[in-house]
C-alpha atoms as a PDB file:
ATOM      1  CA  UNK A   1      -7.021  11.819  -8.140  1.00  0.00           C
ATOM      2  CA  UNK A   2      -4.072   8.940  -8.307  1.00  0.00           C
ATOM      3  CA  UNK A   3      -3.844   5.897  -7.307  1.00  0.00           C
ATOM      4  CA  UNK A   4      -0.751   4.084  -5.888  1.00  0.00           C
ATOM      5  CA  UNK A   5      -0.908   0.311  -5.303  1.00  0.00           C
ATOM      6  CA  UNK A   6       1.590  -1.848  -4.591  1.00  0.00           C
ATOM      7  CA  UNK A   7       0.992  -5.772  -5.145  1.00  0.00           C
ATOM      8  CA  UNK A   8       2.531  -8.187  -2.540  1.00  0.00           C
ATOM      9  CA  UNK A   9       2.621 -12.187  -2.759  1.00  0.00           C
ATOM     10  CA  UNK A  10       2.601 -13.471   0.341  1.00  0.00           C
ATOM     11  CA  UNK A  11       3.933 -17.166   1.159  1.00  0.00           C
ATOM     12  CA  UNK A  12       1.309 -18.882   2.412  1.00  0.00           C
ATOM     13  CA  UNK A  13       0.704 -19.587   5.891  1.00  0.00           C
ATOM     14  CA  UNK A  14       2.437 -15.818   6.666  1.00  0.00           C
ATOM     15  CA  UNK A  15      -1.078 -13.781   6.094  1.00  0.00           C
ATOM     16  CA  UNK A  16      -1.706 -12.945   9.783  1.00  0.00           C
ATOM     17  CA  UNK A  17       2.093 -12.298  10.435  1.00  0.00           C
ATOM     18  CA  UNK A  18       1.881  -9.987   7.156  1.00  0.00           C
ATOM     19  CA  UNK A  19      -1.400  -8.123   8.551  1.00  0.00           C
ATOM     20  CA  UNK A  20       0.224  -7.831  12.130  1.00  0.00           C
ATOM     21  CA  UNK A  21       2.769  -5.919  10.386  1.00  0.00           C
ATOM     22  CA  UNK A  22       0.678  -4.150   8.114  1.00  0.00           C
ATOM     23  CA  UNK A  23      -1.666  -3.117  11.238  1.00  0.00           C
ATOM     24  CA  UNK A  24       1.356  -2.442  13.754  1.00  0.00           C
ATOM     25  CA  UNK A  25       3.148   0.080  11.314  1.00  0.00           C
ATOM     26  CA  UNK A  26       3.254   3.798  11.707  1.00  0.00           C
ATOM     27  CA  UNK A  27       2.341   5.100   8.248  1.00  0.00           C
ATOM     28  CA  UNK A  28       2.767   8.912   8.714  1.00  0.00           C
ATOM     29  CA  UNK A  29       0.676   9.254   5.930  1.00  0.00           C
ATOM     30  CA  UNK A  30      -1.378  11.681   7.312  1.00  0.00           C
ATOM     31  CA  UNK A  31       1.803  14.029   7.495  1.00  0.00           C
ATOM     32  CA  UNK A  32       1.831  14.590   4.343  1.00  0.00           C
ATOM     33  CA  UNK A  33       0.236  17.099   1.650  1.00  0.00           C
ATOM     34  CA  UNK A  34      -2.613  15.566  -0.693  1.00  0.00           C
ATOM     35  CA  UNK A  35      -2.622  12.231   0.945  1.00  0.00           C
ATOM     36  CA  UNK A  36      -6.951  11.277   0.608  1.00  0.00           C
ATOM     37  CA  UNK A  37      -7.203   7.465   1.905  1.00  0.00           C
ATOM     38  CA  UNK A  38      -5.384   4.235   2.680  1.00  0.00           C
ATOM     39  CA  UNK A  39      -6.503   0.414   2.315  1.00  0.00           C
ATOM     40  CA  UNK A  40      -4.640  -2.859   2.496  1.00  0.00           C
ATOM     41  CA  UNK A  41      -6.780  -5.473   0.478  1.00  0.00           C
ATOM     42  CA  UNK A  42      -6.471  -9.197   0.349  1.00  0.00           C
ATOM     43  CA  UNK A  43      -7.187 -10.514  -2.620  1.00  0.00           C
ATOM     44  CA  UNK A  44      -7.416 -14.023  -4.624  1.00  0.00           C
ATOM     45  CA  UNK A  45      -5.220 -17.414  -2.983  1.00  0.00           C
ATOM     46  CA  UNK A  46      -2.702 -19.477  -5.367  1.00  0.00           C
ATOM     47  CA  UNK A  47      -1.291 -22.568  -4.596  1.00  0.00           C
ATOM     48  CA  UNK A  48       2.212 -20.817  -3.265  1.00  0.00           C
ATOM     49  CA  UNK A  49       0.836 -17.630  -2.123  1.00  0.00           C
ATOM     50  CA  UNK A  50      -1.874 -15.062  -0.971  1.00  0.00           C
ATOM     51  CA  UNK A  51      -2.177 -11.447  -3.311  1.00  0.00           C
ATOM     52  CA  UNK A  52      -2.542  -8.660  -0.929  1.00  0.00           C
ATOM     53  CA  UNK A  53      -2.556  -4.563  -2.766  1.00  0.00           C
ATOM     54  CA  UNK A  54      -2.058  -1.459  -0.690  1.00  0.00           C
ATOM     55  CA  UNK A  55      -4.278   0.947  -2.154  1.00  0.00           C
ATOM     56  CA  UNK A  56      -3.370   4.688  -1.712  1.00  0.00           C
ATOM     57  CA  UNK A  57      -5.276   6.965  -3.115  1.00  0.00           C
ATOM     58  CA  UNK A  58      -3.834  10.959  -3.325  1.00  0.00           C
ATOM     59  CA  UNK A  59      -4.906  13.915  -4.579  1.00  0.00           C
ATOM     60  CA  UNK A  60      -2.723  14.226  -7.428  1.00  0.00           C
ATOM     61  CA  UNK A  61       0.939  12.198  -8.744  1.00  0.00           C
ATOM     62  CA  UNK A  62       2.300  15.287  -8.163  1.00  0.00           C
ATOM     63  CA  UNK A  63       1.292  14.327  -4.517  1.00  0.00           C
ATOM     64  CA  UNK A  64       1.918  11.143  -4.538  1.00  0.00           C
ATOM     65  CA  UNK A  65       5.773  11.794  -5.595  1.00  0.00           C
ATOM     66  CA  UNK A  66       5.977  14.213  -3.120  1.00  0.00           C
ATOM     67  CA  UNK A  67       5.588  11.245  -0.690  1.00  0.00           C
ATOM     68  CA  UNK A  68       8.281   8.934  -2.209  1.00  0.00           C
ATOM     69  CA  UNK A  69      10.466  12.252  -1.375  1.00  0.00           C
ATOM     70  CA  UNK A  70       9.439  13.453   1.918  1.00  0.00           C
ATOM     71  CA  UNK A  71      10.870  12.102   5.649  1.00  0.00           C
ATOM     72  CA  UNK A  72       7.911  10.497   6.379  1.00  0.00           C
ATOM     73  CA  UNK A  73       8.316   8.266   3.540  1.00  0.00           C
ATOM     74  CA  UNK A  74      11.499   7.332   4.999  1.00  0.00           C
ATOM     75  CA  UNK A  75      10.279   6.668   8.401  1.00  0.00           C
ATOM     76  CA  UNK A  76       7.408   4.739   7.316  1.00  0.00           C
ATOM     77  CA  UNK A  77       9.653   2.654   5.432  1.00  0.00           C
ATOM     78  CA  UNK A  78      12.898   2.229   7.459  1.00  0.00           C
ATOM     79  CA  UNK A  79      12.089  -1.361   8.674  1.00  0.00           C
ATOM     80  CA  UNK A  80      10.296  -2.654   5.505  1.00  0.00           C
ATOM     81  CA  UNK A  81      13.515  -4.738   4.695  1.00  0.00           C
ATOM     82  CA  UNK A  82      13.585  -6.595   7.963  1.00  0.00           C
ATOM     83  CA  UNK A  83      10.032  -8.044   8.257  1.00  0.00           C
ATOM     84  CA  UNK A  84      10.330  -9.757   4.802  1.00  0.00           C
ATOM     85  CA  UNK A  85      12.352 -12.729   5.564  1.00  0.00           C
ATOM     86  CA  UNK A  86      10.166 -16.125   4.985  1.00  0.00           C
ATOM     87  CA  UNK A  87       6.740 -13.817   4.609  1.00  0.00           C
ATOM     88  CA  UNK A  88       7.189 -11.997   1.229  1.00  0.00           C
ATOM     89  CA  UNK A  89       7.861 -14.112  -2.494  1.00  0.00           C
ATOM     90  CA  UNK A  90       9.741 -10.929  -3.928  1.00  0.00           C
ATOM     91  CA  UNK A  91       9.638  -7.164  -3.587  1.00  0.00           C
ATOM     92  CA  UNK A  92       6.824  -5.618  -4.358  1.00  0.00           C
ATOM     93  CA  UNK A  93       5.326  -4.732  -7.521  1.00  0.00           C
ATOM     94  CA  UNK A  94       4.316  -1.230  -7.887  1.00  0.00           C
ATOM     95  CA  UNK A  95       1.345   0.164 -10.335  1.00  0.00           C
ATOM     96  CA  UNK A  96       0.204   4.002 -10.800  1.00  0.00           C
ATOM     97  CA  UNK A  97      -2.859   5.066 -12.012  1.00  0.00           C
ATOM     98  CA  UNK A  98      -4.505   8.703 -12.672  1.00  0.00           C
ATOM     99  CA  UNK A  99      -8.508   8.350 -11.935  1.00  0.00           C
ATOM    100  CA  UNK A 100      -9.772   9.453 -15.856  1.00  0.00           C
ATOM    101  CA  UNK A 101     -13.548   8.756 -14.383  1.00  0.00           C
ATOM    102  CA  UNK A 102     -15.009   9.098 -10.528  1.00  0.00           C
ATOM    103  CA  UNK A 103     -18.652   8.372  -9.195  1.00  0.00           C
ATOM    104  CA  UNK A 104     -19.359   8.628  -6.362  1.00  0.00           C
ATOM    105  CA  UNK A 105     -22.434   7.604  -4.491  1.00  0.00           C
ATOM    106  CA  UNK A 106     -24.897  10.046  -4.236  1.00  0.00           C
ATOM    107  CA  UNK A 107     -26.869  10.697  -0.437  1.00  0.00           C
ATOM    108  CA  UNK A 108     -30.367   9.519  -0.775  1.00  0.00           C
END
């Protein structure tokens, strides 16, 4: 299993209008080979902004980089650079992880 997250400051004030476009985009994830499960989290407030992670979680990197390669990547991301003016503090910062250990509830 990998993980891909990507960590996003938003200004404050701009959380709903970042959801809206979270919630309103067409991910095409589910075109593509190995993809397992998607999450946008919000996490902890500063003073300046709100962190929020996507969380995407694949069956392998190989996977994963298949994504970052594929057309749906591209059309799931042609409009990311328009929506960011005033909402985002910076691009966002990307982190990778292979799953080393998994538990998983077990049915009772």
């Amino acid at each position: 299993m990998y993980i891909a997250m990507n960590r996003f400051r938003i200004v404050k004030g701009q959380e709903a209008a970042f959801e809206r476009i979270w919630a309103a985009r067409d991910t095409h994830l589910n075109e593509v080979p190995g993809f397992v499960e998607f999450h946008l989290l919000r996490g902890p407030e500063a003073e300046d902004h709100t962190l929020y992670v996507s969380h995407t979680i694949w069956e392998s990197a190989t996977h994963f980089e298949g994504w970052t390669r594929s057309e749906a990547f591209r059309k799931a991301h042609a409009n990311a650079g328009k929506t960011r003016q005033g909402i985002y503090q910076g691009p966002p910062r990307f982190e990778g992880f292979d799953a080393v250990q998994t538990i998983t509830r077990q049915p009772a």
